[in-house]
Protein backbone atom coordinates (compact mmCIF):
# COMPACT_ATOMS: atom_id res chain seq x y z
CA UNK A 1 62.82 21.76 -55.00
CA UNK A 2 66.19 20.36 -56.57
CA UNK A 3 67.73 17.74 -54.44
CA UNK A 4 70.74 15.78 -55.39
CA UNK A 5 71.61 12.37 -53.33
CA UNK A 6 73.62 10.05 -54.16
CA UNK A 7 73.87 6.08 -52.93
CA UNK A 8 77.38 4.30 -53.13
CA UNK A 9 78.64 5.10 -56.31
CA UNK A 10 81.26 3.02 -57.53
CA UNK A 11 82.78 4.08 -61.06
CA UNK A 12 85.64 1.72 -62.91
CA UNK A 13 86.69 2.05 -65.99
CA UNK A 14 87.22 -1.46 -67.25
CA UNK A 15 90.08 -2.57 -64.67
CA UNK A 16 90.60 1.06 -63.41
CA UNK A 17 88.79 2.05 -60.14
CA UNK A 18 88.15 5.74 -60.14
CA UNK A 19 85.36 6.30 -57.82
CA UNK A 20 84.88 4.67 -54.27
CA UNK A 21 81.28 4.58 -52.84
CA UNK A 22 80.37 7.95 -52.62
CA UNK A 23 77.81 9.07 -50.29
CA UNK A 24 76.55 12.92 -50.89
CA UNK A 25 73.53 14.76 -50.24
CA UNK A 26 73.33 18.66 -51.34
CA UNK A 27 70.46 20.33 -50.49
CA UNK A 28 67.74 22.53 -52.28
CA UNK A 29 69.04 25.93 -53.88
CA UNK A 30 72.74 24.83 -52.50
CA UNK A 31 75.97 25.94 -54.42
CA UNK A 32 78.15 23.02 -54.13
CA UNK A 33 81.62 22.65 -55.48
CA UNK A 34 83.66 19.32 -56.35
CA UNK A 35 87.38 19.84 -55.72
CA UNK A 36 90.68 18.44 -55.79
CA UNK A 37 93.85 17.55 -57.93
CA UNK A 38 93.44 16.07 -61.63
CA UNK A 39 92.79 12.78 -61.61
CA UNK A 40 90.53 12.86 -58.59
CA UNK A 41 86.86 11.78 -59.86
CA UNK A 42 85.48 15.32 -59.93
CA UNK A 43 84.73 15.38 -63.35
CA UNK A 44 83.33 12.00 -63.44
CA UNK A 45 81.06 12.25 -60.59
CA UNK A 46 79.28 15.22 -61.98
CA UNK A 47 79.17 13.28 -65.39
CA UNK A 48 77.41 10.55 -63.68
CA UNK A 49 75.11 13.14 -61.96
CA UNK A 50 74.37 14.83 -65.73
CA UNK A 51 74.06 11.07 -67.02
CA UNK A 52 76.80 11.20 -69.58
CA UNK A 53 78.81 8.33 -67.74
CA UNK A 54 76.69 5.30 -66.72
CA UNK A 55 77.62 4.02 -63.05
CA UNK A 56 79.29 0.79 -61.88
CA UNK A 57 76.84 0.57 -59.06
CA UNK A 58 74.93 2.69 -56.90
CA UNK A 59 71.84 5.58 -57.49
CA UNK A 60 71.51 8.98 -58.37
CA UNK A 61 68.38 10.70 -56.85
CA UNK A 62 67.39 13.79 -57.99
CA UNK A 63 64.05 15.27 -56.41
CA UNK A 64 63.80 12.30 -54.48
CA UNK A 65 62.80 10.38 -58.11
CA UNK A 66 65.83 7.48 -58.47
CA UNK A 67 67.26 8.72 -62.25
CA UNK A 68 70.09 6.40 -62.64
CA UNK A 69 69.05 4.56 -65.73
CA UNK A 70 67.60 7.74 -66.95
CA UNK A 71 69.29 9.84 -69.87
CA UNK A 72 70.44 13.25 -69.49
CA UNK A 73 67.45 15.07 -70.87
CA UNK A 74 64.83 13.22 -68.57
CA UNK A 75 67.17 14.18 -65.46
CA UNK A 76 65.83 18.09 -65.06
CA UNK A 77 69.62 19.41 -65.47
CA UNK A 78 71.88 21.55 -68.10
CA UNK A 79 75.29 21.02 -68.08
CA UNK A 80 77.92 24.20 -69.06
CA UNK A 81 81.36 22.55 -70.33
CA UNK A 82 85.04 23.78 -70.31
CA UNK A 83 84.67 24.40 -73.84
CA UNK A 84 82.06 27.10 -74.92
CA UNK A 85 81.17 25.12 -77.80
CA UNK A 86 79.24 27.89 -79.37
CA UNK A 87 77.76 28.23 -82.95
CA UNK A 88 80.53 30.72 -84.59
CA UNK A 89 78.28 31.49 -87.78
CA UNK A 90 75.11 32.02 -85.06
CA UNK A 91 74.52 34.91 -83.36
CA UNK A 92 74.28 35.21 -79.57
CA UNK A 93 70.56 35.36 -79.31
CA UNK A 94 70.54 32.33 -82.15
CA UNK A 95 73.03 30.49 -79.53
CA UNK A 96 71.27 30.91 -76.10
CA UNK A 97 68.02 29.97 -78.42
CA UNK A 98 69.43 27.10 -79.83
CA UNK A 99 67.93 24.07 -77.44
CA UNK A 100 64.51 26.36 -77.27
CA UNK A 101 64.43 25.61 -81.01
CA UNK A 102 64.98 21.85 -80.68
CA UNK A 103 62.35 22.23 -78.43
CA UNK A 104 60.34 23.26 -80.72
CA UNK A 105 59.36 26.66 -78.52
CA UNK A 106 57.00 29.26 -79.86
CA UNK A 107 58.41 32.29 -80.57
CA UNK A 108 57.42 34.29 -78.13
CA UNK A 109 58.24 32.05 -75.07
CA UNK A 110 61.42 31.39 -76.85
CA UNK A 111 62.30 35.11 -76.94
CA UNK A 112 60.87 36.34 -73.48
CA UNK A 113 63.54 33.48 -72.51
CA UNK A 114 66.38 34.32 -74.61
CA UNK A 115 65.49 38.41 -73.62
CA UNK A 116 65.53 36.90 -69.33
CA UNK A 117 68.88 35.03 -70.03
CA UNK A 118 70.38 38.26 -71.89
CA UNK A 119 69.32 40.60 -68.95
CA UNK A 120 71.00 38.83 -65.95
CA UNK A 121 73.92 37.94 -68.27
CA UNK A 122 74.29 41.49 -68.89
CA UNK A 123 74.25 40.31 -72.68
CA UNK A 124 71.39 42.30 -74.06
CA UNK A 125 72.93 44.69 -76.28
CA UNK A 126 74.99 42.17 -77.27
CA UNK A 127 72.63 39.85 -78.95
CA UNK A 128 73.44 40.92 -82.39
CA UNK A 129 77.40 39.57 -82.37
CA UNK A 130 78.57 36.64 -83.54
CA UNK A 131 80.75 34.58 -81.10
CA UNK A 132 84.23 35.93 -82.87
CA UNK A 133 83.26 39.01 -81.64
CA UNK A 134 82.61 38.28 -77.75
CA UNK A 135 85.44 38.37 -75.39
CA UNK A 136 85.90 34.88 -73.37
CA UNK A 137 84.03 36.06 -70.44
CA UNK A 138 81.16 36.97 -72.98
CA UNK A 139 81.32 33.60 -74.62
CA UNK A 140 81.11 32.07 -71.23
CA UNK A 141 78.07 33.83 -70.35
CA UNK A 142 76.52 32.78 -73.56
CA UNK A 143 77.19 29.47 -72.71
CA UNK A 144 75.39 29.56 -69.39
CA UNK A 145 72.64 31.43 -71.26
CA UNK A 146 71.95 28.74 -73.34
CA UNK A 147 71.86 26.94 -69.97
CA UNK A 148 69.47 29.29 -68.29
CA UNK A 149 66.64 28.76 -70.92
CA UNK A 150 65.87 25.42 -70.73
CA UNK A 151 64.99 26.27 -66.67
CA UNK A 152 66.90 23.23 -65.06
CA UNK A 153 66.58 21.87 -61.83
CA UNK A 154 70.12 21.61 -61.38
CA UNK A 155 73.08 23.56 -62.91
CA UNK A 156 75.99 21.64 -63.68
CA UNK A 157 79.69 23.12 -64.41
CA UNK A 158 82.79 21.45 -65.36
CA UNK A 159 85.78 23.62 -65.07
CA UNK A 160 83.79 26.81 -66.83
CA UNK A 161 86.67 29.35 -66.00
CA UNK A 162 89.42 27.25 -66.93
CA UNK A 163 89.81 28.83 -70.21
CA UNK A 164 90.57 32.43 -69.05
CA UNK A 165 93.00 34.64 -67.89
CA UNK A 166 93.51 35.29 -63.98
CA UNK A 167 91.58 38.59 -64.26
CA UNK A 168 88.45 37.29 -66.30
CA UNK A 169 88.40 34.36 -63.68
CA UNK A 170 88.34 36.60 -60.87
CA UNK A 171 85.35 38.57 -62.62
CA UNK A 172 83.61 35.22 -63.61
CA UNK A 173 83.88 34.16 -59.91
CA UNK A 174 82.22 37.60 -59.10
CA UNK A 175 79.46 36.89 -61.80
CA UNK A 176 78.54 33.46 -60.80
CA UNK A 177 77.73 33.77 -57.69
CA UNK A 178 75.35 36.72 -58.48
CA UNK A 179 74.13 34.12 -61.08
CA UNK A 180 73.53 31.87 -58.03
CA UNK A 181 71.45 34.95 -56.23
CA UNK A 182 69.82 35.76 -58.93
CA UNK A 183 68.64 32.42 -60.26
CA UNK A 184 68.13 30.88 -56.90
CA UNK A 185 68.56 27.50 -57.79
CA UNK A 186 70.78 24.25 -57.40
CA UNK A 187 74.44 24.41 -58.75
CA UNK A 188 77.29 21.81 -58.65
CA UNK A 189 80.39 23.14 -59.91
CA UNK A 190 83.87 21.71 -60.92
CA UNK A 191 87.27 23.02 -60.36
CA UNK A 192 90.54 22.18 -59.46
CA UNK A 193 91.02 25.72 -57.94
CA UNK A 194 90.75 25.83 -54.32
CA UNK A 195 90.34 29.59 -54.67
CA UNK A 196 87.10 29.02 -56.75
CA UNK A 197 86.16 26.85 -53.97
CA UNK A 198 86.83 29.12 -51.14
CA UNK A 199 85.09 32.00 -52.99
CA UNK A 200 81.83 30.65 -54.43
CA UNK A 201 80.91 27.51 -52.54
CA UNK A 202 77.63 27.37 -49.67
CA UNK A 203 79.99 23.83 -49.45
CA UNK A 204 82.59 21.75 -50.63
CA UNK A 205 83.24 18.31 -51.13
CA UNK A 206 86.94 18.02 -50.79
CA UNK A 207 87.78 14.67 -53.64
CA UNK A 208 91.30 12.50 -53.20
CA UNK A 209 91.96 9.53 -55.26
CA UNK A 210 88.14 8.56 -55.80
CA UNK A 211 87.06 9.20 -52.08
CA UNK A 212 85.30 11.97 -50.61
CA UNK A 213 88.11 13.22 -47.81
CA UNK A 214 85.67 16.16 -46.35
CA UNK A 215 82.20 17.99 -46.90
CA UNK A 216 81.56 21.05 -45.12
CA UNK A 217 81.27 24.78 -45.93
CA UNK A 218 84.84 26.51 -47.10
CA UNK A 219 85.38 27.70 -43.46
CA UNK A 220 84.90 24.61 -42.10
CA UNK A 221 87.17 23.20 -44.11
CA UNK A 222 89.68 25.90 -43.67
CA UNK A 223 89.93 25.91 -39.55
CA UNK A 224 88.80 22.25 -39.02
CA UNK A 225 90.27 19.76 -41.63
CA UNK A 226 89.97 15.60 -40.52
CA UNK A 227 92.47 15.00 -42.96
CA UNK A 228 96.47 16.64 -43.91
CA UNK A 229 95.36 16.00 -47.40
CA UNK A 230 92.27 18.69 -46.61
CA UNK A 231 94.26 20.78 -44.70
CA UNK A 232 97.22 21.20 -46.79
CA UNK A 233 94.50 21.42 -49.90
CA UNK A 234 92.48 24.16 -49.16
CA UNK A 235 94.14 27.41 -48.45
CA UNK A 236 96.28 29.56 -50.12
CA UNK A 237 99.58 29.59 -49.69
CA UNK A 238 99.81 26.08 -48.40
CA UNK A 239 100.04 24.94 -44.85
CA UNK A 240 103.44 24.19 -43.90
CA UNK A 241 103.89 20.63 -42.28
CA UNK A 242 107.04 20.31 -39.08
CA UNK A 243 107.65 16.82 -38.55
CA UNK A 244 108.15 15.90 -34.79
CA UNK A 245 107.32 13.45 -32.08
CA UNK A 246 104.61 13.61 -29.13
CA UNK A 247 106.89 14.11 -26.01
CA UNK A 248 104.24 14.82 -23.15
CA UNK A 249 100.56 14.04 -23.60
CA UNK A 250 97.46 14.35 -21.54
CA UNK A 251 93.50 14.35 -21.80
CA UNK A 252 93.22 17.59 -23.64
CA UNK A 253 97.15 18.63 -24.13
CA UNK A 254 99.68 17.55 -26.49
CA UNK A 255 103.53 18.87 -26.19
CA UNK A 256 105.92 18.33 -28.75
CA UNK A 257 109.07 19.97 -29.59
CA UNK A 258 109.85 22.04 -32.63
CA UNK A 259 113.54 23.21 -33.03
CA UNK A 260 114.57 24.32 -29.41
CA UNK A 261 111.02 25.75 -28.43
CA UNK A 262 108.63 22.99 -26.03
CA UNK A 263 105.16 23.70 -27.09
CA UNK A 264 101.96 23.01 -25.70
CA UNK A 265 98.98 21.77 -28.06
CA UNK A 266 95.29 22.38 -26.76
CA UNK A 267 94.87 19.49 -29.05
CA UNK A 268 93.53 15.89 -27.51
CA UNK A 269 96.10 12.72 -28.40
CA UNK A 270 93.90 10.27 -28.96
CA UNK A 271 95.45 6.98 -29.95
CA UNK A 272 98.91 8.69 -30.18
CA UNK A 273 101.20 7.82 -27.54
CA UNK A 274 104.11 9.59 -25.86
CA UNK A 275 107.11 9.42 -28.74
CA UNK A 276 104.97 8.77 -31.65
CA UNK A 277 105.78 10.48 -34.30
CA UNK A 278 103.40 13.51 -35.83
CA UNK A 279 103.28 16.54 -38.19
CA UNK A 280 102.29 20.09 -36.92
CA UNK A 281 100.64 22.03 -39.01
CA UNK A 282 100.96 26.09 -39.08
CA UNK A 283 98.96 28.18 -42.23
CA UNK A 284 101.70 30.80 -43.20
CA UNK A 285 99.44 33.68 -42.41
CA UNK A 286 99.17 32.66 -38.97
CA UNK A 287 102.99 32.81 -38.42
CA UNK A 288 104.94 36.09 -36.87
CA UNK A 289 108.27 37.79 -36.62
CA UNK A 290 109.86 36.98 -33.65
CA UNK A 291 113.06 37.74 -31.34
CA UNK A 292 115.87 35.19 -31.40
CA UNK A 293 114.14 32.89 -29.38
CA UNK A 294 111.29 31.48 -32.02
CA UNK A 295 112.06 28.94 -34.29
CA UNK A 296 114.97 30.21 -36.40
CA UNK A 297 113.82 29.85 -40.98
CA UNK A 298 116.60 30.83 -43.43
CA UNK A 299 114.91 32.94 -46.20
CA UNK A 300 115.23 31.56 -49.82
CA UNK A 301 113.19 33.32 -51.91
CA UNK A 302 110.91 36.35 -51.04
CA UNK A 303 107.88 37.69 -52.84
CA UNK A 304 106.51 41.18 -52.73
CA UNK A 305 102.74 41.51 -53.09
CA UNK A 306 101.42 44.50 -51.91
CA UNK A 307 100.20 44.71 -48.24
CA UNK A 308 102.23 41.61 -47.51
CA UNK A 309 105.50 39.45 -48.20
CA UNK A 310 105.57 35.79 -48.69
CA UNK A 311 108.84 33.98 -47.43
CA UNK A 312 109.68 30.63 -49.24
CA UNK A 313 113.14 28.83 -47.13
CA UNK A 314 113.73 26.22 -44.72
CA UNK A 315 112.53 25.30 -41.36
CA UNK A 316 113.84 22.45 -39.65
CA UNK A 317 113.27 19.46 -41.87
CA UNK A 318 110.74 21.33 -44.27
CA UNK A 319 112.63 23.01 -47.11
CA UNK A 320 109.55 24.57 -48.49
CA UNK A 321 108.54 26.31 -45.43
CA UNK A 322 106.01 29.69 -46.42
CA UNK A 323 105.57 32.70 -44.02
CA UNK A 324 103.13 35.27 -44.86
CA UNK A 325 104.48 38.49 -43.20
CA UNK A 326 103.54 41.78 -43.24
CA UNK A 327 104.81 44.57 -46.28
CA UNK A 328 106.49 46.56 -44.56
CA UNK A 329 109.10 43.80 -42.97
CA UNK A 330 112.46 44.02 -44.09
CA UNK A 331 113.93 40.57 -44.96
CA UNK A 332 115.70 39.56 -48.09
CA UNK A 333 117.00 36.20 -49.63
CA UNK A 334 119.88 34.83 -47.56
CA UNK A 335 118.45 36.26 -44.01
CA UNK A 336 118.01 34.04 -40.90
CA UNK A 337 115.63 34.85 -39.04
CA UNK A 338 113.08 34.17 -36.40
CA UNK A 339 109.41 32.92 -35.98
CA UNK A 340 106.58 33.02 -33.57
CA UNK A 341 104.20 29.85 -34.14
CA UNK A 342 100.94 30.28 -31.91
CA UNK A 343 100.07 26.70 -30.66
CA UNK A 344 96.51 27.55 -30.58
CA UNK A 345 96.47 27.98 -34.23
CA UNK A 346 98.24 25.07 -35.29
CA UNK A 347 96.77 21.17 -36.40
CA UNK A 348 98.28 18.08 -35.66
CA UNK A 349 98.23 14.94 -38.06
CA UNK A 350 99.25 11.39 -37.18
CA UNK A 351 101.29 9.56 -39.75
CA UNK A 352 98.13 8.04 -41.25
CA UNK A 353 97.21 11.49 -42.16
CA UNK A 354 94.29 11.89 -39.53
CA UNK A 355 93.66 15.19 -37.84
CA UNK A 356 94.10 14.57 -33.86
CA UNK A 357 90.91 16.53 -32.59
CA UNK A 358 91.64 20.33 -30.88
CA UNK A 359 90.04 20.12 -27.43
């Protein structure tokens, strides 16, 4: 079993507050991913986890044993960087061995491990090269090899795909999460991608200026943000925010006005009252082509990507309005034209940021 909990950490660095009592538990065999901009505490909280940063105050349990003053070899995790950090002049066998040999491991428990590592790397016949050799996806996998071996509790990864090219990313996102299958264990992982996030995570833990905004699994967090920093976070393209003010509000309905159209919220007010002001948020692929009587966007900039067209222009007060449209749609730069926006599908923020709850 390979808990991780932790107990109000607070993290400064000298005058600088970074971190902000965080409060986390992630459960046995659990992929869990930190995200959010640079700058956010990610990084740091999963250093304090590893115990190469020392906290301010607070605990880190792992296995239910408190290892907070404990360094990072006693702690039962291996930690794969940003940087491969591999031996050039070694070759890969002699790199996923390397910590086996600190160790001190016989020979043939260190190369039954290095052989176990190589096979659900898909590294075997590979074992021969020298780093130079290895493409970066390869190197990366050697990396995590050298991770594998020493048979952690908990797998640790800061920013591991950073490094590579859109296409290897998109295959190391493929290969991780059979890593995750295949190894069956605990992993916390580090990005500032949200498509990482979306892609890999059993749950996310959504990080803003040293707080935890929202934990939940990438679903959750995609039709049921608390927060217009969540919901205009996670998603891709970004949700568009319409400024406007509550006009007619009841138990379980809020109205509101956006352009000419009156529409009607199935969203509850709570503490908002009538003229209050309020954003609406609308994902761009939930948005349609409509007749002249939706809510009228002139077209900046279009892009073409296959099965459909993304629409960058303005709407209302929002000059970076995005509309996700079917391909075969025929709109170009300069166009006015027309939108359907399906209440039911939109959020609502008050100016705090706060999601007002869908009834």
């Amino acid at each position: 079993m390979a808990t991780v909990k932790l107990e109000n950490i607070y993290k400064s660095f000298g005058e600088t507050e970074v971190l902000f009592d965080i409060n986390l538990e992630i459960n046995d065999k659990e992929f869990v991913v930190f995200v959010g901009p640079s700058g956010c505490g990610k990084t740091t909280l999963l250093r304090i986890i590893s115990g190469l940063e020392e906290t301010t105050s607070g605990k880190v349990i792992i296995d239910n044993k408190d290892v907070s003053n404990s360094p990072p070899v006693d702690r039962g995790i291996s930690m794969v960087f940003q940087s491969y950090a591999l031996y050039p002049h070694l070759s890969v066998f002699e790199n996923i061995a390397f910590p086996l040999r600190v160790a001190k491991t016989n020979e043939n428990e260190l190369e039954e491990k290095v052989f176990r590592a190589a096979d659900i790397l898909q590294l075997r016949d590979r074992l021969d090269f020298k780093p130079g050799q290895l493409s970066g996806g390869q190197r990366q996998r050697v990396a995590i090899g050298r991770s594998i071996v020493r048979d952690p509790k908990v797998f640790l990864f800061d920013e591991p795909l950073s490094n590579l090219d859109a296409a290897l990313r998109g295959d190391m996102r493929v290969e991780l999460a059979k890593l995750h299958q295949n190894l069956n264990t605990t992993m916390i992982y580090v990005t500032h991608d949200q498509i990482e996030a979306m892609t890999m995570a059993d749950k996310i833990v959504v990080l803003h200026d040293g707080i935890i905004e929202q934990v939940g699994s990438p679903m959750d967090l995609y039709h049921n943000p608390r927060t217009k920093f969540v919901a205009g976070f996670i998603g891709h393209p970004n949700m568009n925010f319409l400024k406007t003010s509550a006009t007619i509000i009841n138990k379980v309905h809020l109205a509101t006005n956006i352009g000419d159209s009156e529409m009607n919220f199935p969203i509850e007010a709570g503490d908002t009252k009538s003229g209050d002001e309020i954003e609406i948020g609308i994902r761009p692929e939930d948005i349609e082509l409509s007749s002249k009587d939706g809510v009228p966007m002139r077209v900046d900039v279009v892009e073409h990507i296959g099965a459909t067209i993304i629409l960058y222009g303005s709407v209302l007060d929002n000059d970076n309005f995005c509309a996700v449209l079917p391909s075969d749609s025929v709109i170009k730069p300069g166009d006015n034209i027309y939108l359907t926006i399906d209440p039911l599908k939109c959020h609502a923020f008050n100016m705090s940021g706060q999601a007002l709850q869908r009834s």
